[in-house]
PDB file of N, CA and C in Angstrom:
ATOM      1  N   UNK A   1      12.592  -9.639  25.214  1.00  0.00           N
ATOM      2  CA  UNK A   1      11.804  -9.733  24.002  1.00  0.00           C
ATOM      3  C   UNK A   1      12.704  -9.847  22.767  1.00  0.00           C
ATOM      4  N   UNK A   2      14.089  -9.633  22.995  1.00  0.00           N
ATOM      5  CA  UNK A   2      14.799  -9.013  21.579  1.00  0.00           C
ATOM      6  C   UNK A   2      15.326 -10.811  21.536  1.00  0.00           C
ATOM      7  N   UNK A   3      15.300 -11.404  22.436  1.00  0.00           N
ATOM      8  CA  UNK A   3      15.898 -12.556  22.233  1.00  0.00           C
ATOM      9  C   UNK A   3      15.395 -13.525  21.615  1.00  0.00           C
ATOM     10  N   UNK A   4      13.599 -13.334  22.074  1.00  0.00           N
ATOM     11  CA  UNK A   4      12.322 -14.187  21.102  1.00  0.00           C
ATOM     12  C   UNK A   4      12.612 -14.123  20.108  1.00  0.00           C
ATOM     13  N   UNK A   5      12.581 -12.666  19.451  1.00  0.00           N
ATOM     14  CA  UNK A   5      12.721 -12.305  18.672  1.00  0.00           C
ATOM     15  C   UNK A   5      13.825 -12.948  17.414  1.00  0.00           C
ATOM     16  N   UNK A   6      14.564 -13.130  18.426  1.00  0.00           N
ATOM     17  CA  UNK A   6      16.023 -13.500  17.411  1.00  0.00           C
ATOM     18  C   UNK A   6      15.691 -14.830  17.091  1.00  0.00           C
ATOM     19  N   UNK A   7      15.287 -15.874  18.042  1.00  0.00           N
ATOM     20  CA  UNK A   7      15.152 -16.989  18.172  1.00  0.00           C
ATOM     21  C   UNK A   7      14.170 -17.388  16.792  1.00  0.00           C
ATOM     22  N   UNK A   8      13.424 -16.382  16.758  1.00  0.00           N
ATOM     23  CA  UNK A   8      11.902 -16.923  15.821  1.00  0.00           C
ATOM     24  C   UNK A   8      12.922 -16.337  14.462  1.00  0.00           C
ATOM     25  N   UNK A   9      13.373 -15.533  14.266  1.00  0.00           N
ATOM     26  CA  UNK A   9      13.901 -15.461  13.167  1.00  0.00           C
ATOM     27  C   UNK A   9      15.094 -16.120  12.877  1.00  0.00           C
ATOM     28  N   UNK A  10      16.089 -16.828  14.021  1.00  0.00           N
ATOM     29  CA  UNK A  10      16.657 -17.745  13.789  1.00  0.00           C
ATOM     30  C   UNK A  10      15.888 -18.996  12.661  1.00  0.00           C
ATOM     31  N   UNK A  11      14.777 -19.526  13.197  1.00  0.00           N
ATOM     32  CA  UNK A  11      13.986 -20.905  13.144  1.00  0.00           C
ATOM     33  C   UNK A  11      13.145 -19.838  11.460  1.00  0.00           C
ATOM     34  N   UNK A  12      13.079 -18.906  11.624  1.00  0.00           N
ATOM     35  CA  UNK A  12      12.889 -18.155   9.683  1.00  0.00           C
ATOM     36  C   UNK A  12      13.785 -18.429   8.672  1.00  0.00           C
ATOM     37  N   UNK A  13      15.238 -17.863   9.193  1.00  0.00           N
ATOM     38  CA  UNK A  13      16.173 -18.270   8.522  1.00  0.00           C
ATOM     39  C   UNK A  13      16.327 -19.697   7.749  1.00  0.00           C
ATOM     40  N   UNK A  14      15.696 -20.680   8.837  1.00  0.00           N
ATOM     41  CA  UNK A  14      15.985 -22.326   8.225  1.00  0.00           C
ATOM     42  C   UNK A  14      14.777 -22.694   7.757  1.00  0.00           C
ATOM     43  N   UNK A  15      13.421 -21.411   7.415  1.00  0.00           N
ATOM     44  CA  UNK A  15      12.654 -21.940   6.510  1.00  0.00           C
ATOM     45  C   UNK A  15      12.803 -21.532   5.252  1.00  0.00           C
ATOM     46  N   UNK A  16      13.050 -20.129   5.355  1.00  0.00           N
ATOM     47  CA  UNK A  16      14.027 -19.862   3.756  1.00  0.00           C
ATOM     48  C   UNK A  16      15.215 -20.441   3.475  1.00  0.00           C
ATOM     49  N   UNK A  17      15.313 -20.804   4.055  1.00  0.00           N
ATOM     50  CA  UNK A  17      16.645 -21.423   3.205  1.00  0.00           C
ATOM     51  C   UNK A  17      16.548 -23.086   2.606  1.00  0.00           C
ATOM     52  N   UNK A  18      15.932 -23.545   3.600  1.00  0.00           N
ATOM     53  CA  UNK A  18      15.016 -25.065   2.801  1.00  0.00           C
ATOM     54  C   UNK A  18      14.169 -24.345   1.359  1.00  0.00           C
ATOM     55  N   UNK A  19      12.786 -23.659   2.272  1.00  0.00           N
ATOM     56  CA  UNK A  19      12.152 -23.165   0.604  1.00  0.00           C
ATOM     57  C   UNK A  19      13.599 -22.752  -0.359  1.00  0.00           C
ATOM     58  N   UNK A  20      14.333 -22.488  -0.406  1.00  0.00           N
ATOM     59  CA  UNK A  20      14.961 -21.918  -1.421  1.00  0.00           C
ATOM     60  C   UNK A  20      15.670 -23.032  -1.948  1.00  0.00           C
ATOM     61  N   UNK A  21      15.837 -24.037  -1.540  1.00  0.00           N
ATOM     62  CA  UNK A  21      16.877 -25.645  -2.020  1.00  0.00           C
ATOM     63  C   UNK A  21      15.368 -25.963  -3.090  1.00  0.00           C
ATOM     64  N   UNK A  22      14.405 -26.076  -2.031  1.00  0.00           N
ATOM     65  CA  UNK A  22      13.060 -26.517  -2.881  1.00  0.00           C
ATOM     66  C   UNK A  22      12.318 -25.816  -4.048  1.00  0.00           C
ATOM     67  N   UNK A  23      12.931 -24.405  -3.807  1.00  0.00           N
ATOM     68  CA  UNK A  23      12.281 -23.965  -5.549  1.00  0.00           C
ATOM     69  C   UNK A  23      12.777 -23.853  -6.626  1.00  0.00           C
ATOM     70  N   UNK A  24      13.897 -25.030  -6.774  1.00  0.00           N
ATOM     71  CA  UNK A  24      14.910 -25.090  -7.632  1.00  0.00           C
ATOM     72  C   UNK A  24      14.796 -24.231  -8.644  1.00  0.00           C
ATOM     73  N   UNK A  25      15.920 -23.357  -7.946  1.00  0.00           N
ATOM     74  CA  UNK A  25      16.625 -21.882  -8.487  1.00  0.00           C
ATOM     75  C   UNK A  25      15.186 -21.118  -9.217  1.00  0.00           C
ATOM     76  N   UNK A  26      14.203 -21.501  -8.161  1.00  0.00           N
ATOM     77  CA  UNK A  26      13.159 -20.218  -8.646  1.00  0.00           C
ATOM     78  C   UNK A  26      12.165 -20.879  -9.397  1.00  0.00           C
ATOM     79  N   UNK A  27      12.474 -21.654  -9.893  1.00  0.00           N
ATOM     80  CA  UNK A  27      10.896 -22.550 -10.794  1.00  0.00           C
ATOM     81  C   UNK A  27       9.888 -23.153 -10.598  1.00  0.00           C
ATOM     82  N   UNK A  28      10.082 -23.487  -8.898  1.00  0.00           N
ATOM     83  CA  UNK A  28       8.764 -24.103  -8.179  1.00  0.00           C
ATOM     84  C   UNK A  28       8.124 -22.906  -7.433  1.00  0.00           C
ATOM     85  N   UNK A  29       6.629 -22.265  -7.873  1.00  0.00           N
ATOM     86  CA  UNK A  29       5.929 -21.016  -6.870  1.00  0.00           C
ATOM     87  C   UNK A  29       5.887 -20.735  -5.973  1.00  0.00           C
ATOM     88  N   UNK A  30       5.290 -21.889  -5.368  1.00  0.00           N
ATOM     89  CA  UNK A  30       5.559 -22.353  -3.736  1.00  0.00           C
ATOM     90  C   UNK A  30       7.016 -21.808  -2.875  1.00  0.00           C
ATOM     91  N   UNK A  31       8.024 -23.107  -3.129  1.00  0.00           N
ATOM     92  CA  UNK A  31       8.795 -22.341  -2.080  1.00  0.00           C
ATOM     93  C   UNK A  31       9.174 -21.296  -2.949  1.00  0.00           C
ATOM     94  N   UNK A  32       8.885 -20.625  -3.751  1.00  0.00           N
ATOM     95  CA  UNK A  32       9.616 -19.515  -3.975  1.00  0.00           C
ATOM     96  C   UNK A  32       8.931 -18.263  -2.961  1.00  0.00           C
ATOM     97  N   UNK A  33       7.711 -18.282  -3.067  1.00  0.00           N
ATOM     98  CA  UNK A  33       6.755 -17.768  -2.470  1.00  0.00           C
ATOM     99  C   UNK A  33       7.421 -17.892  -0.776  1.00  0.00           C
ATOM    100  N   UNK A  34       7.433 -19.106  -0.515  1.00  0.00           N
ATOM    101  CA  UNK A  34       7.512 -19.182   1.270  1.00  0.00           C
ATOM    102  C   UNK A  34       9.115 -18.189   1.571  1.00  0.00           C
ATOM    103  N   UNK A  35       9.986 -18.844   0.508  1.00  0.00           N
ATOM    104  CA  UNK A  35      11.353 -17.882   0.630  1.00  0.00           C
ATOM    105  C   UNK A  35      11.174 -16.613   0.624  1.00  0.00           C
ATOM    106  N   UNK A  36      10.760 -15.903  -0.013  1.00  0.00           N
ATOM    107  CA  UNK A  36      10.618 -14.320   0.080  1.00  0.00           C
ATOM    108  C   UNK A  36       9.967 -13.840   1.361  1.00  0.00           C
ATOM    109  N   UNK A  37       9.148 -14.826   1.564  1.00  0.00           N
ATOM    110  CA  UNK A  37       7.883 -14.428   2.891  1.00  0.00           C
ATOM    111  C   UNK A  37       8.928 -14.779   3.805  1.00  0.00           C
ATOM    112  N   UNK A  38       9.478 -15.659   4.337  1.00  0.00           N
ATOM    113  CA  UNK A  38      10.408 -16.082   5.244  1.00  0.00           C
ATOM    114  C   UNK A  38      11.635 -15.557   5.421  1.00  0.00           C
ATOM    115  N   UNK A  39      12.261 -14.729   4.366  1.00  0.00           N
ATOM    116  CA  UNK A  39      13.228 -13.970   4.231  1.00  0.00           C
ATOM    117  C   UNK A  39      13.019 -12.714   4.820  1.00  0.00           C
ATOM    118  N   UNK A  40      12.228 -12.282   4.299  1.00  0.00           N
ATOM    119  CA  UNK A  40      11.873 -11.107   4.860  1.00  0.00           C
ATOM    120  C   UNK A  40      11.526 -10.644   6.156  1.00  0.00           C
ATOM    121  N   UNK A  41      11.028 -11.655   6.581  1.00  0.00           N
ATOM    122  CA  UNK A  41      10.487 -11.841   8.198  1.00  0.00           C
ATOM    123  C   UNK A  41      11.607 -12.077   8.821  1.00  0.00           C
ATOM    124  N   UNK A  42      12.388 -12.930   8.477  1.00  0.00           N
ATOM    125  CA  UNK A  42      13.801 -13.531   9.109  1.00  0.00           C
ATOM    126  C   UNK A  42      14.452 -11.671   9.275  1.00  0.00           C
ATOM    127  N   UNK A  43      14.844 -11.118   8.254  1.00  0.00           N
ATOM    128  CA  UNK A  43      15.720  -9.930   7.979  1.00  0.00           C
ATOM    129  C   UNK A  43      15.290  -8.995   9.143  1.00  0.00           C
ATOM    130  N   UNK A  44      14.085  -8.607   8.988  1.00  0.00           N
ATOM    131  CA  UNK A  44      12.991  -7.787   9.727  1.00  0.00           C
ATOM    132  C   UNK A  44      13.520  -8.525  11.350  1.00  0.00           C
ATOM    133  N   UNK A  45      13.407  -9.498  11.562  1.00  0.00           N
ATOM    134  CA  UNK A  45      13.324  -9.909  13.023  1.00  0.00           C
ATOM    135  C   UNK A  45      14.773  -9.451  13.352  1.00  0.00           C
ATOM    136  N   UNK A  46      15.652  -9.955  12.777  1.00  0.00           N
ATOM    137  CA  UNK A  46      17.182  -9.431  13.172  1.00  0.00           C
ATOM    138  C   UNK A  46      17.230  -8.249  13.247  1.00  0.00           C
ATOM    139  N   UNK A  47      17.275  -7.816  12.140  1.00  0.00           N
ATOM    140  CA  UNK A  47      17.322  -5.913  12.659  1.00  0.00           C
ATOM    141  C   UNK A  47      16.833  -5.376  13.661  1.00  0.00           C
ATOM    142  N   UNK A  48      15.141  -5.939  13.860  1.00  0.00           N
ATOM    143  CA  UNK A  48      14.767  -5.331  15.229  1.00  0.00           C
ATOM    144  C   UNK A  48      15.811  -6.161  16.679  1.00  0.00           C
ATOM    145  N   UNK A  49      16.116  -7.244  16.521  1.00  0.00           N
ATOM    146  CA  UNK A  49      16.956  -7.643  17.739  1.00  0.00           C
ATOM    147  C   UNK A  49      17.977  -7.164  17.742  1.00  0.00           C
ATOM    148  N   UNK A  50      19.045  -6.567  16.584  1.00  0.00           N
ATOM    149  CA  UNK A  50      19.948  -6.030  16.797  1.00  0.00           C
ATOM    150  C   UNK A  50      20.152  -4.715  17.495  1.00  0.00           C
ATOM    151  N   UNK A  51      18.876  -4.065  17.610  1.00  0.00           N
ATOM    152  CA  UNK A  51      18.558  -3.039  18.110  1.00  0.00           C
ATOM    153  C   UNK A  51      19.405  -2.913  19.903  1.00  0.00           C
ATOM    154  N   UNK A  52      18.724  -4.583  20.260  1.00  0.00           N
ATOM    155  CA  UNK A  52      19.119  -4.615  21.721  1.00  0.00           C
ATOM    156  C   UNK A  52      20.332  -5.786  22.101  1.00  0.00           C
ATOM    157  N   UNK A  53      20.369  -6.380  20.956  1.00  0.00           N
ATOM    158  CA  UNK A  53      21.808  -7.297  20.985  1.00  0.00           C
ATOM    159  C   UNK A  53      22.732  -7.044  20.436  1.00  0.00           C
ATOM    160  N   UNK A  54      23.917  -7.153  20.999  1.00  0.00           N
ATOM    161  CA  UNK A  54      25.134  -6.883  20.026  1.00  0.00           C
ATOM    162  C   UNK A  54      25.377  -7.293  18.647  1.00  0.00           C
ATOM    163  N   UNK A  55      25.726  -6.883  17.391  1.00  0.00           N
ATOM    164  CA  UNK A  55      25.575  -7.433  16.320  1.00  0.00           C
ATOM    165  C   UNK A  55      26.325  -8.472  15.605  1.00  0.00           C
ATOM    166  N   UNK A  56      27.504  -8.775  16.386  1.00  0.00           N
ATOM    167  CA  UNK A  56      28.322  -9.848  16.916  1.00  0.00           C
ATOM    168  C   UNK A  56      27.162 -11.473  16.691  1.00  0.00           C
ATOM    169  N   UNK A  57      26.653 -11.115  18.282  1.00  0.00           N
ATOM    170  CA  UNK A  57      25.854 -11.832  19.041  1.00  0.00           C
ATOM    171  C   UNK A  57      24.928 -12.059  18.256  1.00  0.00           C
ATOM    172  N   UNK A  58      24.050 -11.477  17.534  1.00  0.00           N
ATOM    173  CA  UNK A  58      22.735 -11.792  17.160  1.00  0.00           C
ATOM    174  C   UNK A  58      23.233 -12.458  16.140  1.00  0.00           C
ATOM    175  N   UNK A  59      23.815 -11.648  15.343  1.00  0.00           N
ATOM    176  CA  UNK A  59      24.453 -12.745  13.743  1.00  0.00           C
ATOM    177  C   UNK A  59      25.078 -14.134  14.312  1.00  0.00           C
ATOM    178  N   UNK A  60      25.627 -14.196  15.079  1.00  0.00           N
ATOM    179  CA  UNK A  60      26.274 -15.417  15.327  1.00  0.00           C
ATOM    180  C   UNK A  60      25.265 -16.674  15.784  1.00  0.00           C
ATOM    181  N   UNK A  61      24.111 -15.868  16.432  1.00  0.00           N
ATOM    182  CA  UNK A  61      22.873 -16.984  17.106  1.00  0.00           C
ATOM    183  C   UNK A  61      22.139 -17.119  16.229  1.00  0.00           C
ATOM    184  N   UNK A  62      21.634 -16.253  15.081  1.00  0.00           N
ATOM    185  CA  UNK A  62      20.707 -16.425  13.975  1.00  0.00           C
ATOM    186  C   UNK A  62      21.351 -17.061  13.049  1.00  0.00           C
ATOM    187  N   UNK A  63      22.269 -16.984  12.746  1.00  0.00           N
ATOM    188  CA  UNK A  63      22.954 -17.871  11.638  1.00  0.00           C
ATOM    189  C   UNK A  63      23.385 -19.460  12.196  1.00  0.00           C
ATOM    190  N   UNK A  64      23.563 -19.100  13.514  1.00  0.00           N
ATOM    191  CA  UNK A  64      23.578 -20.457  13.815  1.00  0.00           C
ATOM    192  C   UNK A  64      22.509 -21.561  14.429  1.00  0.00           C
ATOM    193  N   UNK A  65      21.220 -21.062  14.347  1.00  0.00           N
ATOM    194  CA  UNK A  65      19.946 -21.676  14.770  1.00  0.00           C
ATOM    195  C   UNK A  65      19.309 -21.309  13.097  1.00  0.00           C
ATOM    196  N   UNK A  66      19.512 -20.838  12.596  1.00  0.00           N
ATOM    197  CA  UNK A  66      19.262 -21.541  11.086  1.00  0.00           C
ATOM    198  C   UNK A  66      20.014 -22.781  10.725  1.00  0.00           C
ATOM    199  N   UNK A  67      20.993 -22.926  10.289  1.00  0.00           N
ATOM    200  CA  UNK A  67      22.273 -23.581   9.995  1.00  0.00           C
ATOM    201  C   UNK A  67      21.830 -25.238  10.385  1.00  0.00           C
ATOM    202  N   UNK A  68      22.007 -24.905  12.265  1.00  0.00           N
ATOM    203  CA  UNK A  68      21.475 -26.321  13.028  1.00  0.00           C
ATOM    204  C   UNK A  68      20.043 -26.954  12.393  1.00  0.00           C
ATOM    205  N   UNK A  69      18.883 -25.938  12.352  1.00  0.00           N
ATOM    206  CA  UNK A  69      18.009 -26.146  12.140  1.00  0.00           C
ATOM    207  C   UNK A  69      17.627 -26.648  10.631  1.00  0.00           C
ATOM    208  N   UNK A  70      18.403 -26.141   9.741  1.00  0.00           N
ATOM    209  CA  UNK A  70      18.405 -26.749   8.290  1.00  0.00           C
ATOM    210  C   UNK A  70      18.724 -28.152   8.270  1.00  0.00           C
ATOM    211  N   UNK A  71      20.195 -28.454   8.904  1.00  0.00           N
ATOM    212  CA  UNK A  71      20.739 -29.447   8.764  1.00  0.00           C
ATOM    213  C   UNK A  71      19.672 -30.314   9.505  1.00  0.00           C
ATOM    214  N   UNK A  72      19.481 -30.337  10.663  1.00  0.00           N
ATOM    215  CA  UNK A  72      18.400 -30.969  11.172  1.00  0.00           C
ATOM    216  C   UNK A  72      17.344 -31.252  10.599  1.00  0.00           C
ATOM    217  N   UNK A  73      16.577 -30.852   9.457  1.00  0.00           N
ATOM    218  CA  UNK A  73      15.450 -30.890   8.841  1.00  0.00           C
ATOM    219  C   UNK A  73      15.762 -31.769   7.959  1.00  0.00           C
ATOM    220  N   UNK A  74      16.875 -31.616   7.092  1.00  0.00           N
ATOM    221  CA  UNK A  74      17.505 -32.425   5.751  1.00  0.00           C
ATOM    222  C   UNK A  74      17.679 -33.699   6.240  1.00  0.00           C
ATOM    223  N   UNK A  75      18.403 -33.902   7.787  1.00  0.00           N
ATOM    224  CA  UNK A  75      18.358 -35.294   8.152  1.00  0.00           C
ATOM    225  C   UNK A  75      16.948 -36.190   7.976  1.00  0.00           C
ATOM    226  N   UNK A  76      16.129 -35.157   8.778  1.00  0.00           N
ATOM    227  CA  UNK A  76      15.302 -35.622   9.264  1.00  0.00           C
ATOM    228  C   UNK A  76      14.254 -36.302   8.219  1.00  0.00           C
ATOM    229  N   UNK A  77      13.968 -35.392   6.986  1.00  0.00           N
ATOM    230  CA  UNK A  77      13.484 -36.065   6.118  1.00  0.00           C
ATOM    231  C   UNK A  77      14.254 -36.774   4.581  1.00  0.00           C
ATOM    232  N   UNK A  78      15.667 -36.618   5.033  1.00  0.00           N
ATOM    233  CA  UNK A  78      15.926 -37.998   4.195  1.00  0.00           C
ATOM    234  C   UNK A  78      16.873 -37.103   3.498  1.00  0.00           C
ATOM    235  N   UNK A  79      17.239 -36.010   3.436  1.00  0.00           N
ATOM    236  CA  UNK A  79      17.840 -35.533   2.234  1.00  0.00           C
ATOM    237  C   UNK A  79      19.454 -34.725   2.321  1.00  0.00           C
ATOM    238  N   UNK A  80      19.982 -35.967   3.197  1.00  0.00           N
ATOM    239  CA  UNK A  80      21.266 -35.954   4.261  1.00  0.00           C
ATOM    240  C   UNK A  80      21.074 -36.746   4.915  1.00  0.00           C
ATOM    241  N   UNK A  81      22.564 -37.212   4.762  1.00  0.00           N
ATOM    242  CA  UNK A  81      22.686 -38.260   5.660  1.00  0.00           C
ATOM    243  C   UNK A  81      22.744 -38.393   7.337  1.00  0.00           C
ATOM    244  N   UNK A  82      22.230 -39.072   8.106  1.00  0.00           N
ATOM    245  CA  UNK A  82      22.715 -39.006   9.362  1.00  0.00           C
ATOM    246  C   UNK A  82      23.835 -40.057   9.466  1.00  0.00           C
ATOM    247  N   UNK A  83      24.326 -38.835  10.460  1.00  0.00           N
ATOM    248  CA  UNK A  83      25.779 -39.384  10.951  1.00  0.00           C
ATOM    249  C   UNK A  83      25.855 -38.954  12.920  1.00  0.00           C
ATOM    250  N   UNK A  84      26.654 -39.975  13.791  1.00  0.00           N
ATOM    251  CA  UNK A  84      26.743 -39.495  14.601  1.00  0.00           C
ATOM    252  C   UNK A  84      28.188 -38.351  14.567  1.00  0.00           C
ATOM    253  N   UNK A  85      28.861 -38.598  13.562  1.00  0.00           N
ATOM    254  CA  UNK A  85      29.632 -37.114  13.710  1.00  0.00           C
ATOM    255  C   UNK A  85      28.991 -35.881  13.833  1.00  0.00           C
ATOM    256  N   UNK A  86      27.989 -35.814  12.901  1.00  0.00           N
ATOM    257  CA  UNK A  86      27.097 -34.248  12.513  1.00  0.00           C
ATOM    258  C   UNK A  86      26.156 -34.137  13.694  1.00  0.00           C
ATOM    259  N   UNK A  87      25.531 -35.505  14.166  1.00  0.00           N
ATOM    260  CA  UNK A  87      24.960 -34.861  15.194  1.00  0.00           C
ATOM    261  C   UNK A  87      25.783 -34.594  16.361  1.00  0.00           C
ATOM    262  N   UNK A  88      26.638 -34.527  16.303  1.00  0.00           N
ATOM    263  CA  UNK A  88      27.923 -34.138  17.852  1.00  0.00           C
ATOM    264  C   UNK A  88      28.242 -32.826  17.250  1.00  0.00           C
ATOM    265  N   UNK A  89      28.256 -32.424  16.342  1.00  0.00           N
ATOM    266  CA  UNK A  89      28.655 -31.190  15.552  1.00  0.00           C
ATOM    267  C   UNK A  89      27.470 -30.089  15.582  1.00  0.00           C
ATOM    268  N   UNK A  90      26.469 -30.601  15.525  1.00  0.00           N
ATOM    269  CA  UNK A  90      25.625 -29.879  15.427  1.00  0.00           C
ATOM    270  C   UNK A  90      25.120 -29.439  17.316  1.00  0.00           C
ATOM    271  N   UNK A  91      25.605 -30.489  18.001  1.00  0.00           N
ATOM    272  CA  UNK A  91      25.263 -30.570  19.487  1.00  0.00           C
ATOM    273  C   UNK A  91      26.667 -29.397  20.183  1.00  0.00           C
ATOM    274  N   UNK A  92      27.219 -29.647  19.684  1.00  0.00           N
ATOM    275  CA  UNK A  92      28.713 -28.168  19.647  1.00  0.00           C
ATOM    276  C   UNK A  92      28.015 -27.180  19.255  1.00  0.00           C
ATOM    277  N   UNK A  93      27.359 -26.997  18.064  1.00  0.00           N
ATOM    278  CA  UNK A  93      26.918 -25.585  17.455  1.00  0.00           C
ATOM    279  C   UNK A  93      26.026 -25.000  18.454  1.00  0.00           C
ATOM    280  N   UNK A  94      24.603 -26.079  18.897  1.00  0.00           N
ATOM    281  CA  UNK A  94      23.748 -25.116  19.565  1.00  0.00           C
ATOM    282  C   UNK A  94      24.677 -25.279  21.076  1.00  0.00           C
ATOM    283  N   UNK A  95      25.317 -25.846  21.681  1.00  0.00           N
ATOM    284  CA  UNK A  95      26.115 -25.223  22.862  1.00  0.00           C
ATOM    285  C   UNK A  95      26.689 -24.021  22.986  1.00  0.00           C
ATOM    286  N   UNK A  96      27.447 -23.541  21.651  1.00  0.00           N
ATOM    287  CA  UNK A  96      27.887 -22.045  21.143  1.00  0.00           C
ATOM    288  C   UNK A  96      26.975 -21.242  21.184  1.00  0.00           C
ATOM    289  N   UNK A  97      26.054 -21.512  20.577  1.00  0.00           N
ATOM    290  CA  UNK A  97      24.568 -20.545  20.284  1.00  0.00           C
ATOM    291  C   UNK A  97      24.173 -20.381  22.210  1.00  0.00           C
ATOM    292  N   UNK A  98      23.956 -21.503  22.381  1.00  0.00           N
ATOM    293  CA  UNK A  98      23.908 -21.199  24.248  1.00  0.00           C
ATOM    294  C   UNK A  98      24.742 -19.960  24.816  1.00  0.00           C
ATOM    295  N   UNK A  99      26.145 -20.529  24.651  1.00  0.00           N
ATOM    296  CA  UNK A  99      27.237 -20.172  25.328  1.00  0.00           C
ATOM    297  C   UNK A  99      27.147 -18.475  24.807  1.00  0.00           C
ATOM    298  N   UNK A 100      27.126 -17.952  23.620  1.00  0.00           N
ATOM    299  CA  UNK A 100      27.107 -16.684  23.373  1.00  0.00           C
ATOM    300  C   UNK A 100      25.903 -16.002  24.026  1.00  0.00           C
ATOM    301  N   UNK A 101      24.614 -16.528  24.200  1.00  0.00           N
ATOM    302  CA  UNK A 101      23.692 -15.963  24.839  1.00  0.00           C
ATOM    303  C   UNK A 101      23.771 -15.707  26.920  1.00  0.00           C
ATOM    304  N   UNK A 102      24.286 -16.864  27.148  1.00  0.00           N
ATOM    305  CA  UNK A 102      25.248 -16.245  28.469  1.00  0.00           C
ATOM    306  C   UNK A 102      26.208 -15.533  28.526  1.00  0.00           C
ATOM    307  N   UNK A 103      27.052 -15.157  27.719  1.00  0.00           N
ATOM    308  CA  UNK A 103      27.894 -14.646  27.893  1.00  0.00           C
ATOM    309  C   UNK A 103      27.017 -13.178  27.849  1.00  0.00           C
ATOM    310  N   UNK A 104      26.641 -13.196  26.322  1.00  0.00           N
ATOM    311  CA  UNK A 104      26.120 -11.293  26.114  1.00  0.00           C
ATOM    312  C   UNK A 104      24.919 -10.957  27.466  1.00  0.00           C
ATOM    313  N   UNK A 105      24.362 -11.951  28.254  1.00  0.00           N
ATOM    314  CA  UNK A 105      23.303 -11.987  29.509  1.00  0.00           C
ATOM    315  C   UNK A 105      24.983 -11.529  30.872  1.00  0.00           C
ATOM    316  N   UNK A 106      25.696 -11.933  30.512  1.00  0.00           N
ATOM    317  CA  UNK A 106      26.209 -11.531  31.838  1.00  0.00           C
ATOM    318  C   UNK A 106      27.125 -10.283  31.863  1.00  0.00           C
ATOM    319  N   UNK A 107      27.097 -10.132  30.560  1.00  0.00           N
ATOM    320  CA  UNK A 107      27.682  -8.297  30.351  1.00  0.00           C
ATOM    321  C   UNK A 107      26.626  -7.294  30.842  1.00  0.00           C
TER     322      UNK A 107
END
């Protein structure tokens, strides 16, 4: 459960952090609104996963399934460029994000 957990607040992380590009520095309601709501939920979800994941581990998978997931979004609707470098970069990142979740599964 602690891993859902992380996962959904991973995929939080990369909605606050878009809302927060989008409420330029606070002046649009909206994402300002979704950022706080999404922040908070994001924060809340980690702490409770850290409970049962190493804190290593969880920071390293939540920050990095935000991260992927931002960049991925910005491509996707236009506001970054695609490149096949970034997507090989980004295809490295979630392999790491993999690779740390086997590893802390086989301790």
């Amino acid at each position: 459960m602690s891993w859902i957990i992380l996962i959904a607040s991973g995929i939080l992380e990369a909605v606050w952090a878009t809302a927060l590009g989008k409420s330029e520095g606070f002046t649009k309601l909206w994402p300002s609104v979704l950022f706080v709501g999404a922040l908070a939920l994001s924060m809340s979800g980690l702490a409770w996963a850290m409970r049962e994941i190493p804190i290593g581990t969880a920071y390293a998978v939540w920050v990095g399934i935000g991260a992927a997931l931002t960049v991925a979004w910005s491509m996707i609707t236009g506001d970054a460029s695609i490149s096949w470098i970034k997507i090989l970069l980004l295809v490295g990142l979630i392999g790491c994000i993999v690779g740390l979740k086997l590893v802390d599964d086989a301790h």
